[in-house]
C-alpha atoms as a PDB file:
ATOM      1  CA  UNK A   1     173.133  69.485  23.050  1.00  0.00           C
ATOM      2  CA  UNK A   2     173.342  72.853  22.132  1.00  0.00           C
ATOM      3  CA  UNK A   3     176.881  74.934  21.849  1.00  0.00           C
ATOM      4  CA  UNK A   4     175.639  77.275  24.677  1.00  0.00           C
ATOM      5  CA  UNK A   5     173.381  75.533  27.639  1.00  0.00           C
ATOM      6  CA  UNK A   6     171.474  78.415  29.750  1.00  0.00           C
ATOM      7  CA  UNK A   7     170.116  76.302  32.428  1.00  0.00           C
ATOM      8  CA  UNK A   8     169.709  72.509  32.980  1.00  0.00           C
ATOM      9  CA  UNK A   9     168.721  70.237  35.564  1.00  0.00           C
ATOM     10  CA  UNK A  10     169.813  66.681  37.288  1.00  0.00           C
ATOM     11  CA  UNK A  11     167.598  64.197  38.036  1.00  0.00           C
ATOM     12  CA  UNK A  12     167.098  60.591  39.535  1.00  0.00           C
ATOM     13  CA  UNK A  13     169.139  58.284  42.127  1.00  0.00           C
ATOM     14  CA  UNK A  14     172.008  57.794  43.982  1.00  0.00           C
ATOM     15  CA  UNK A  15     173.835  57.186  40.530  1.00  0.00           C
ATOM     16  CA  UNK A  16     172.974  60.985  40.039  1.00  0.00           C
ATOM     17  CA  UNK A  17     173.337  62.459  43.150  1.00  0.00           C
ATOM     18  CA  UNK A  18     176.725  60.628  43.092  1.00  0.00           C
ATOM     19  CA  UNK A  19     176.434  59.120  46.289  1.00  0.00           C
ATOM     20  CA  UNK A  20     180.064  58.783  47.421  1.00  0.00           C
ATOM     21  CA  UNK A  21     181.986  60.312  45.028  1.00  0.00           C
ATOM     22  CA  UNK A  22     183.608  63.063  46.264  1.00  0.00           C
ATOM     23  CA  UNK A  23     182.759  65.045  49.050  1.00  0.00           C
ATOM     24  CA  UNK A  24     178.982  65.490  50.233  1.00  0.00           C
ATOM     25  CA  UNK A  25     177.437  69.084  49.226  1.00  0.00           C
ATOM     26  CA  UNK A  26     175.629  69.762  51.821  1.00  0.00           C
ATOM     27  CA  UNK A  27     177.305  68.228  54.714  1.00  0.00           C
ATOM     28  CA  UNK A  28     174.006  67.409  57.186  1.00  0.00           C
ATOM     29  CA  UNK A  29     172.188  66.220  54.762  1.00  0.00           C
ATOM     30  CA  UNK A  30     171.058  62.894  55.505  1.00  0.00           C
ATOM     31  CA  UNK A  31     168.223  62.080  52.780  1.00  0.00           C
ATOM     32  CA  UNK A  32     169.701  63.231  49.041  1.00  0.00           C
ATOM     33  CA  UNK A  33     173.226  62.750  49.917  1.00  0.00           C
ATOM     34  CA  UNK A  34     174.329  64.549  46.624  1.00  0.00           C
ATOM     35  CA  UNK A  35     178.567  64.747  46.446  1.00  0.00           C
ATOM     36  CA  UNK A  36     180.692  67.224  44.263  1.00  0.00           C
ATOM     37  CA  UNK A  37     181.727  64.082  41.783  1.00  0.00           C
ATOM     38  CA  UNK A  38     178.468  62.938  40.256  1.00  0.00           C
ATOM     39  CA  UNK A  39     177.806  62.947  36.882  1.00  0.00           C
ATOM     40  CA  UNK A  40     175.695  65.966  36.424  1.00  0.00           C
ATOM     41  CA  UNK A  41     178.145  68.230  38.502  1.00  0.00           C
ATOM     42  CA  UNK A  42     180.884  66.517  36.208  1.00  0.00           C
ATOM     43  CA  UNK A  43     178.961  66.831  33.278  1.00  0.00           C
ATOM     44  CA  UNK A  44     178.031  70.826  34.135  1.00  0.00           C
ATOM     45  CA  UNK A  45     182.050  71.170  34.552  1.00  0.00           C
ATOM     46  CA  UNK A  46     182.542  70.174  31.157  1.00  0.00           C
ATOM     47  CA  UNK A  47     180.400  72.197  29.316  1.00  0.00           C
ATOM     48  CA  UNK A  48     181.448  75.401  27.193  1.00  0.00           C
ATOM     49  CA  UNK A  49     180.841  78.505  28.080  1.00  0.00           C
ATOM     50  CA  UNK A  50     179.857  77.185  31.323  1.00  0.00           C
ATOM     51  CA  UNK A  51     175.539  77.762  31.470  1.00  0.00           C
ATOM     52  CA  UNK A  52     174.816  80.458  34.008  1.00  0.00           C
ATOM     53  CA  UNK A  53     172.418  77.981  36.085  1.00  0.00           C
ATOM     54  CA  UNK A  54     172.639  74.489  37.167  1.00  0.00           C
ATOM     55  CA  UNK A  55     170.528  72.316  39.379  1.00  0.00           C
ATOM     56  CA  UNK A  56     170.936  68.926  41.058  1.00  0.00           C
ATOM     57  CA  UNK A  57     167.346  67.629  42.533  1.00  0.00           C
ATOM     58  CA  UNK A  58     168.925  64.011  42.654  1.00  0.00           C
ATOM     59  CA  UNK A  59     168.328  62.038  45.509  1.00  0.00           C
ATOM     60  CA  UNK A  60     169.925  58.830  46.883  1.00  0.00           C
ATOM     61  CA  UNK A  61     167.100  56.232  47.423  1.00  0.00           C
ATOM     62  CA  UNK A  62     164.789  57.697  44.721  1.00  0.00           C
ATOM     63  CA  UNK A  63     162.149  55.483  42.809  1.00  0.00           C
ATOM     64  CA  UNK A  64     159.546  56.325  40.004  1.00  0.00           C
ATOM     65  CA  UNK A  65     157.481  57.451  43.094  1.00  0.00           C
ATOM     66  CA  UNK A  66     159.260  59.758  45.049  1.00  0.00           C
ATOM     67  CA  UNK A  67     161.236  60.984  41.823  1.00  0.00           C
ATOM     68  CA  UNK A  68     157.510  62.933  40.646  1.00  0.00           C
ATOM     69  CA  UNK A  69     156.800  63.928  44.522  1.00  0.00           C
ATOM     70  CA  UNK A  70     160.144  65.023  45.367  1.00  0.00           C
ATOM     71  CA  UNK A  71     162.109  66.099  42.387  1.00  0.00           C
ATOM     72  CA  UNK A  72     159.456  68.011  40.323  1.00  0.00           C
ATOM     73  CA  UNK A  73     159.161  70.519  42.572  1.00  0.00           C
ATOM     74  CA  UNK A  74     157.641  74.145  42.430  1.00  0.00           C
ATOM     75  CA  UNK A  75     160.014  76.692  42.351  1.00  0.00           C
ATOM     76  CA  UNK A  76     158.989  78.202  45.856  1.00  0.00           C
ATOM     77  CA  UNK A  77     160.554  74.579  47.516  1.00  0.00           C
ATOM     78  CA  UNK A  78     163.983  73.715  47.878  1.00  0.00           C
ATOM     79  CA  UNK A  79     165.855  72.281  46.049  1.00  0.00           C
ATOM     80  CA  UNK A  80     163.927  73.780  43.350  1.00  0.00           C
ATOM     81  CA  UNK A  81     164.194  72.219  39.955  1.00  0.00           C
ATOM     82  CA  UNK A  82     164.846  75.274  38.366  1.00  0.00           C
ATOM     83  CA  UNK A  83     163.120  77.659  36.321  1.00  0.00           C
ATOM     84  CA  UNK A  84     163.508  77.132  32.853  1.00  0.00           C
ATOM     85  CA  UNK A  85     165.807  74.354  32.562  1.00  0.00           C
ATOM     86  CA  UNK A  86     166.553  73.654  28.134  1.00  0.00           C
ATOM     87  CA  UNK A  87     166.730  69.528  29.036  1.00  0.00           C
ATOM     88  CA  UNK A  88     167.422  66.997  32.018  1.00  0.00           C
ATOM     89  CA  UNK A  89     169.830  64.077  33.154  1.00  0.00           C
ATOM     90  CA  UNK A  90     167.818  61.333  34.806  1.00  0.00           C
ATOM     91  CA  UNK A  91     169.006  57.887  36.254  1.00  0.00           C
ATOM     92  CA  UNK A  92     166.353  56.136  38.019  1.00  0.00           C
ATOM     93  CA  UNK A  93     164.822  52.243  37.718  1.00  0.00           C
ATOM     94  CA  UNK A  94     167.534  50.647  40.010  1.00  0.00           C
ATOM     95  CA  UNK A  95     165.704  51.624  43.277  1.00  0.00           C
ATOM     96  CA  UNK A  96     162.498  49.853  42.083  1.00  0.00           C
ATOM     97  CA  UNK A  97     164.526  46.580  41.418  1.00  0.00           C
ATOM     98  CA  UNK A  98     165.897  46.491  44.487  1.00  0.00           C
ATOM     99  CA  UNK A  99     169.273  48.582  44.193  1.00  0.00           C
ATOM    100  CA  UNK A 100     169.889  48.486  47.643  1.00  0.00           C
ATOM    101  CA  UNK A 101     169.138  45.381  48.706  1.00  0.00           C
ATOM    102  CA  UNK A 102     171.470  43.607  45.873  1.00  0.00           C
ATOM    103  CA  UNK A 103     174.300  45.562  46.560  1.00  0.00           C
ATOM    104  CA  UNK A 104     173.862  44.626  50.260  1.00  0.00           C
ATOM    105  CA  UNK A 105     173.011  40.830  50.073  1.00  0.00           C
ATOM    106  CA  UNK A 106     175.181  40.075  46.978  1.00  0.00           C
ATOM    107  CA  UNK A 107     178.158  42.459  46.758  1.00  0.00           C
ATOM    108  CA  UNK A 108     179.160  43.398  50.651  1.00  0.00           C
ATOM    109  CA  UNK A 109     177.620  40.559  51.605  1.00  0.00           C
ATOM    110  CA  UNK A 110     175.905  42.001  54.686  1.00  0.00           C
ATOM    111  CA  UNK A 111     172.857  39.113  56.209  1.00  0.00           C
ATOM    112  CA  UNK A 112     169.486  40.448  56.857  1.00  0.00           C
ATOM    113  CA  UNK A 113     169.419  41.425  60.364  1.00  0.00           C
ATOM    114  CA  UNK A 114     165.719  39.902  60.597  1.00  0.00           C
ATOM    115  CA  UNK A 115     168.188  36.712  60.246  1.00  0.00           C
ATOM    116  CA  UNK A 116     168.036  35.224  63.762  1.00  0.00           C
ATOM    117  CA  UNK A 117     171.632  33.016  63.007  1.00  0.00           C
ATOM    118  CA  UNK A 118     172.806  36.471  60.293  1.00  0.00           C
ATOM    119  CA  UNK A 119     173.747  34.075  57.725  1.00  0.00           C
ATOM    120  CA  UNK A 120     173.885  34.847  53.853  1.00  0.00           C
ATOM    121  CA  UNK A 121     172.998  31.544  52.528  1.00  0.00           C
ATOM    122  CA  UNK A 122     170.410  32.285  49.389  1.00  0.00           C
ATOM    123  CA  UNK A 123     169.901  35.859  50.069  1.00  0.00           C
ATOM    124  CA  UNK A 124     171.844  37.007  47.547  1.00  0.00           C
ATOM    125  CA  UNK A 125     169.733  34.717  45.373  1.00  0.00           C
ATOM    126  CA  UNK A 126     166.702  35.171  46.540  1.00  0.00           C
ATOM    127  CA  UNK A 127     167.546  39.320  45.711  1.00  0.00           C
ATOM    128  CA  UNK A 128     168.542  38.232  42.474  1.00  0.00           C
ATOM    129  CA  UNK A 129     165.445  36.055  41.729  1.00  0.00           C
ATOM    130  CA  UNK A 130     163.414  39.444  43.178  1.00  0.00           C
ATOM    131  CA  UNK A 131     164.946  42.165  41.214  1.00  0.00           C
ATOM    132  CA  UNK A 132     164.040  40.183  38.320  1.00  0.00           C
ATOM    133  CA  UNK A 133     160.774  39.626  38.622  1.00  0.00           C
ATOM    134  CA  UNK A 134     160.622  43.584  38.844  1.00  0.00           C
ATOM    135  CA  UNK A 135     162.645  44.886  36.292  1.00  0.00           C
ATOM    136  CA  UNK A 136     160.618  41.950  34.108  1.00  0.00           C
ATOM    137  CA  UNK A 137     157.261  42.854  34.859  1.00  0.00           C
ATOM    138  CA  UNK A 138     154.969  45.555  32.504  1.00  0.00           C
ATOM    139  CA  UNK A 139     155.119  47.894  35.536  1.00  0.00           C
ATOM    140  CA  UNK A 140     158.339  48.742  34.998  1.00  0.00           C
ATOM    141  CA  UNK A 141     157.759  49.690  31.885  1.00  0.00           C
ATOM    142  CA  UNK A 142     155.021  51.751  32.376  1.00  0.00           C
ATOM    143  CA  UNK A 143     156.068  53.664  35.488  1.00  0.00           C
ATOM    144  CA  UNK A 144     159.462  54.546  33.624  1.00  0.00           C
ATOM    145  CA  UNK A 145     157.059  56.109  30.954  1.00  0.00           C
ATOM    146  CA  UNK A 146     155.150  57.826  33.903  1.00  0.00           C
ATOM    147  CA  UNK A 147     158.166  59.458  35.172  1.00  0.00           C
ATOM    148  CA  UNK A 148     159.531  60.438  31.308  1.00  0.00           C
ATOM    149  CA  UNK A 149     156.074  61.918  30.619  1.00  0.00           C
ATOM    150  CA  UNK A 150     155.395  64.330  34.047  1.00  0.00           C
ATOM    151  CA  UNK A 151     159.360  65.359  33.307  1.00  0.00           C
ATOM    152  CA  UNK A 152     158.335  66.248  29.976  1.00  0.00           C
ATOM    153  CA  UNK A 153     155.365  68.422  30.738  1.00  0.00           C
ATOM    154  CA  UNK A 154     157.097  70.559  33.442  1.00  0.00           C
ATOM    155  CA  UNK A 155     159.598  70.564  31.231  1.00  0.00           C
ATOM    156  CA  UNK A 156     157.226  71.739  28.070  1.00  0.00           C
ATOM    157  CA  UNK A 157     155.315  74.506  30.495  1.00  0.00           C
ATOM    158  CA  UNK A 158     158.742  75.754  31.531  1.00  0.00           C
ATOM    159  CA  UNK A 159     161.126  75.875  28.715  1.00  0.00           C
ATOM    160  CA  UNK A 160     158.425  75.029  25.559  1.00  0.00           C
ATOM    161  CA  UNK A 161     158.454  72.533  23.033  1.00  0.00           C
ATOM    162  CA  UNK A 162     162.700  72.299  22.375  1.00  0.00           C
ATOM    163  CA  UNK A 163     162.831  70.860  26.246  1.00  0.00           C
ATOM    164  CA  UNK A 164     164.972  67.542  26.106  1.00  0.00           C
ATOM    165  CA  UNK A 165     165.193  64.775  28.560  1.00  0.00           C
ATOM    166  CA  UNK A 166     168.185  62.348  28.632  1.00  0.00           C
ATOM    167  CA  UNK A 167     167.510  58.679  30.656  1.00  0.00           C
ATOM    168  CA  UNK A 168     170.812  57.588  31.312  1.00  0.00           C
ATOM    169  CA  UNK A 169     171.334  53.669  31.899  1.00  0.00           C
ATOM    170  CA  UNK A 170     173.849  51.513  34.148  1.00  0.00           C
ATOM    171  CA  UNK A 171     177.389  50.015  33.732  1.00  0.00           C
ATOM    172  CA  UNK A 172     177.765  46.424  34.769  1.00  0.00           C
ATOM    173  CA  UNK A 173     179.391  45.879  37.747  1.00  0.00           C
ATOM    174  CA  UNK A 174     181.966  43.112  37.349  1.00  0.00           C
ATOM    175  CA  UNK A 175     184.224  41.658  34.829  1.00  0.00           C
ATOM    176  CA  UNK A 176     182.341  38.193  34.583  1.00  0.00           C
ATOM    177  CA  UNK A 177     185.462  36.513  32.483  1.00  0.00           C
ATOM    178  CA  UNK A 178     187.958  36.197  35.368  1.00  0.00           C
ATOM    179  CA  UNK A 179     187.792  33.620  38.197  1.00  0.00           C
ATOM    180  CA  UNK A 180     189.824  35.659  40.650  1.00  0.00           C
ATOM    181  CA  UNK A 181     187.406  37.141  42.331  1.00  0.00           C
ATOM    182  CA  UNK A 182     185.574  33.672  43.278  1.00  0.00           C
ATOM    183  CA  UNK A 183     187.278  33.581  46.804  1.00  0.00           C
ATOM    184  CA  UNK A 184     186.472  37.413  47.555  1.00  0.00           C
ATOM    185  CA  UNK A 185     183.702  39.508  48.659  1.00  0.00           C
ATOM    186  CA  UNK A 186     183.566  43.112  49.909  1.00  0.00           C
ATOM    187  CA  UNK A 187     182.126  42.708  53.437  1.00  0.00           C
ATOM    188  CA  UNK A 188     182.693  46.007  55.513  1.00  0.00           C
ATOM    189  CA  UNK A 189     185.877  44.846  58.241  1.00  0.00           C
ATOM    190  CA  UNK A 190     183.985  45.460  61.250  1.00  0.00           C
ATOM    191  CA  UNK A 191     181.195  42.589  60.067  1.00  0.00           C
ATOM    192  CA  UNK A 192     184.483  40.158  58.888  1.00  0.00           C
ATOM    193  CA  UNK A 193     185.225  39.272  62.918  1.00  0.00           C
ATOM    194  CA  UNK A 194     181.898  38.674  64.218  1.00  0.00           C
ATOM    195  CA  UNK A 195     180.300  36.853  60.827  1.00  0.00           C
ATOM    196  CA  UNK A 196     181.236  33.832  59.803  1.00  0.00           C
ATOM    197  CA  UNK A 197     179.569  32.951  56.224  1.00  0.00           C
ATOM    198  CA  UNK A 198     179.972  34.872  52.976  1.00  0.00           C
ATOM    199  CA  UNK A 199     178.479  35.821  49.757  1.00  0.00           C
ATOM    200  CA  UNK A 200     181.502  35.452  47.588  1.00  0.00           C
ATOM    201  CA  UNK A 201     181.696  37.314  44.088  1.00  0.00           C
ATOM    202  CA  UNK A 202     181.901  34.303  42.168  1.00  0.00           C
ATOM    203  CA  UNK A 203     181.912  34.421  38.030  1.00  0.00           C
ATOM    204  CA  UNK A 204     178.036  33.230  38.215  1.00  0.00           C
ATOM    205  CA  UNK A 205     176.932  35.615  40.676  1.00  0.00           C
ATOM    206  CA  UNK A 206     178.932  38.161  38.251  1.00  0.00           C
ATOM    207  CA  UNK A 207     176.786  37.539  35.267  1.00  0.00           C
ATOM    208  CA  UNK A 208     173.682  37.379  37.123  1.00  0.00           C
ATOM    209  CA  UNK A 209     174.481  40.736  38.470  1.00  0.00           C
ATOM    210  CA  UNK A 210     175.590  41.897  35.011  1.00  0.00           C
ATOM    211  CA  UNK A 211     172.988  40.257  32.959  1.00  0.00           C
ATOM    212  CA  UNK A 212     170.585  42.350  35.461  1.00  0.00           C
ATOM    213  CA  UNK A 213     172.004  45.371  34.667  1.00  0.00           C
ATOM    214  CA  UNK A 214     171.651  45.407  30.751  1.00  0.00           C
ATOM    215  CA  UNK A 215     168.006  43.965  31.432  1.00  0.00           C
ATOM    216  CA  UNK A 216     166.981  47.161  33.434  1.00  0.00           C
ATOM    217  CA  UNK A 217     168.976  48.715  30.482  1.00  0.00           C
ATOM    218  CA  UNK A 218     167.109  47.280  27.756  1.00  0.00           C
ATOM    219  CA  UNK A 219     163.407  48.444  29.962  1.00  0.00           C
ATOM    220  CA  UNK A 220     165.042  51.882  30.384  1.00  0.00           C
ATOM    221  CA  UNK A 221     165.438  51.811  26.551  1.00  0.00           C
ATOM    222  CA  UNK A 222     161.624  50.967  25.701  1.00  0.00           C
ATOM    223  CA  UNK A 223     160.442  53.107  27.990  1.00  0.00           C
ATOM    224  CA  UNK A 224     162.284  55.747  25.957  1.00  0.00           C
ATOM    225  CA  UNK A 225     161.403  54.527  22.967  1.00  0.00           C
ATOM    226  CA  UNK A 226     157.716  54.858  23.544  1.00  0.00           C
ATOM    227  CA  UNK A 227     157.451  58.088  25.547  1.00  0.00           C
ATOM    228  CA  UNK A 228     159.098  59.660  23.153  1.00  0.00           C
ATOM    229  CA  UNK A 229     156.524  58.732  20.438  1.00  0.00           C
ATOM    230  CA  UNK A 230     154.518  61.313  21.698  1.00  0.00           C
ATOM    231  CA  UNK A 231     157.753  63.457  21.507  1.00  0.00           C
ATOM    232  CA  UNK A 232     159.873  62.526  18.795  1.00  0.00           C
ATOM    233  CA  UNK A 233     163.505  64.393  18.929  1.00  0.00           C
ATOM    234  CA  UNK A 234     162.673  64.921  22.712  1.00  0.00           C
ATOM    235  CA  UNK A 235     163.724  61.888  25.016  1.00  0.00           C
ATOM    236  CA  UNK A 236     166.636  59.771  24.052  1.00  0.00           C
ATOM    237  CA  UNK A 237     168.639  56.741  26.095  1.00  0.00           C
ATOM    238  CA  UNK A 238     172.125  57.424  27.061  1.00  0.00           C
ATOM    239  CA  UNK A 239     173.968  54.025  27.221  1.00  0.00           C
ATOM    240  CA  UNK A 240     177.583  54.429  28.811  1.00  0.00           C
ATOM    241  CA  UNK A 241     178.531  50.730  29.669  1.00  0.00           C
ATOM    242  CA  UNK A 242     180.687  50.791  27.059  1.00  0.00           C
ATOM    243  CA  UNK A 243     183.345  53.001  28.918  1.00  0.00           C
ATOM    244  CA  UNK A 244     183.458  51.283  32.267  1.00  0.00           C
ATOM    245  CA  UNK A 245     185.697  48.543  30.128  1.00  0.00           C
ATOM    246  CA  UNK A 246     188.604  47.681  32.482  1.00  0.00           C
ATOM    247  CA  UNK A 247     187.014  49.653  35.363  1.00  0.00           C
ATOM    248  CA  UNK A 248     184.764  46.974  37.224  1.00  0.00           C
ATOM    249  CA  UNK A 249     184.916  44.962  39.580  1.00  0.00           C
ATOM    250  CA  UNK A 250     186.907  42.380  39.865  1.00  0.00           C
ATOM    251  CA  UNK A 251     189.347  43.745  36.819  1.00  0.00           C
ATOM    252  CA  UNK A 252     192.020  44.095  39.200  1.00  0.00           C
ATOM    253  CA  UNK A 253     193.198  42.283  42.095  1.00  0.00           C
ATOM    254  CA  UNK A 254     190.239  42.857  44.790  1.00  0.00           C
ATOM    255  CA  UNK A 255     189.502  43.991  47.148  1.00  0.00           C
ATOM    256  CA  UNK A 256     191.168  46.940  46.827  1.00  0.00           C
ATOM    257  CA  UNK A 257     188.605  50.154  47.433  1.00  0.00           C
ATOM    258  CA  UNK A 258     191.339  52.646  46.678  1.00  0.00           C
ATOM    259  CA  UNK A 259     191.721  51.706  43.124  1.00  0.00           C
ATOM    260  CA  UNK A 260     191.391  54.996  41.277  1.00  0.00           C
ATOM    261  CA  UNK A 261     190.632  52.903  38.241  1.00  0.00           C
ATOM    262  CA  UNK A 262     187.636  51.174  39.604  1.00  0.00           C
ATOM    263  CA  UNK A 263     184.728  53.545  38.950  1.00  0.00           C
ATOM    264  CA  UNK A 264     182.849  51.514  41.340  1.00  0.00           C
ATOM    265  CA  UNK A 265     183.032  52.427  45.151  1.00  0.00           C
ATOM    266  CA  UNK A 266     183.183  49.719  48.289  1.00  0.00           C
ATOM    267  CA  UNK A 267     183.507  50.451  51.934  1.00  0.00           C
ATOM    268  CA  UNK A 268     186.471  51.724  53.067  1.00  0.00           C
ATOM    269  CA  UNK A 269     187.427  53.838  49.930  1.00  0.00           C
ATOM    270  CA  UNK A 270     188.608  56.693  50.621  1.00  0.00           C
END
């Protein structure tokens, strides 16, 4: 990055609108749920001198879809995604894999309420076996390019040909070489008393979970890799698993959602 940033821009999912971390920015919002501690608004903190104009367009729930009809908007519709913005963050790909419904199935262990007896048993595999189909199949590929190349030429039109983009990955959730987590899942307390069967975090549902992660990872990367052929010193892939060492899940005694040093959230943190 440059030593003095004018104006930039956030982009992408919940990872980027920081869905709960912090407090929520706009308090009746419903749909983006943006909070004061994502990344970008950290990020934006952190930078010297401190540029003159920031914007956050990220949106919990976002895919490749919604992240060109939503998020690249004009600058006469709110949020607008600014003006002349020198580069962008952008996390996106988890939606379109099924995000939400691993977190739900596999992690809080929540049944599908189409589930006449609200069981668990082989949803959380069945998720698994679904998001990786997706993040395996050329679409995802392609549509990650999609999003990379629209970004690019607002971007271009805007701010001109020294307009960066920067696709940031995923962490892995858990630490997959402990076994203490095998007896422990992170169902909300009000679901405990009236369901009986679990999803348990078990060191195999870890590294399916984890070995996910770096696979949407390594798609993210290609995707980079060959939009930016067309743009070369313009798009890069910003891979920060590497610092959630010793701040998954399952590093510490769990559960336990007010552990400041798990940069993960779970119900009930406060």
């Amino acid at each position: 990055l440059n030593a003095t940033i004018s104006e930039w821009t956030g982009m992408g999912d919940s990872y980027a609108a920081g869905l709960g971390a912090g407090n929520q920015i706009q308090a009746f919002d419903a749909t983006c749920l943006r909070h004061d501690g994502a990344y970008p608004v950290l990020l934006n903190g952190h930078l010297q001198p401190r540029p003159s104009k920031f914007n956050l367009v990220a949106r919990s729930g976002d895919n490749f879809r919604t992240i060109i009809q939503k998020q690249l908007q004009p600058a006469y519709l709110r949020p607008a995604w600014g003006d002349r913005p020198e580069f962008v963050s952008l996390s996106m790909g988890g939606n379109d894999i099924g995000f939400k419904e691993l977190v739900t199935r596999c992690i809080y262990s929540i049944p599908n309420p189409m589930d006449p007896f609200m069981e668990c048993d082989g949803e959380c595999d069945d998720a698994l076996a679904r998001s990786q189909r997706l993040v395996n199949s050329p679409d995802f590929v392609n549509h990650a390019i999609s999003v990379i190349i629209a970004t690019l030429r607002q971007g271009t039109r805007r701010h001109g040909r020294s307009f960066k983009i920067y696709v940031t990955g995923y962490a892995q959730f858990f630490n997959e070489q402990t076994t203490q987590c095998n007896g422990v899942n992170f169902r909300p307390d009000f679901l405990k008393k009236i369901l009986k069967a679990k999803q348990y975090l078990t060191v195999e549902t870890g590294q399916e979970l984890n070995r996910l992660a770096r696979d949407l990872n390594a798609e993210l990367k290609e995707a980079v890799m060959k939009a930016s052929l067309g743009a070369p010193g313009r798009v890069f892939f910003i891979d920060y698993d590497r610092q959630f060492h010793g701040h998954r899940l399952c590093d510490r005694v769990e559960p336990n959602p007010n552990d400041a040093e798990t940069w993960f959230f779970t119900y009930g943190a406060n």
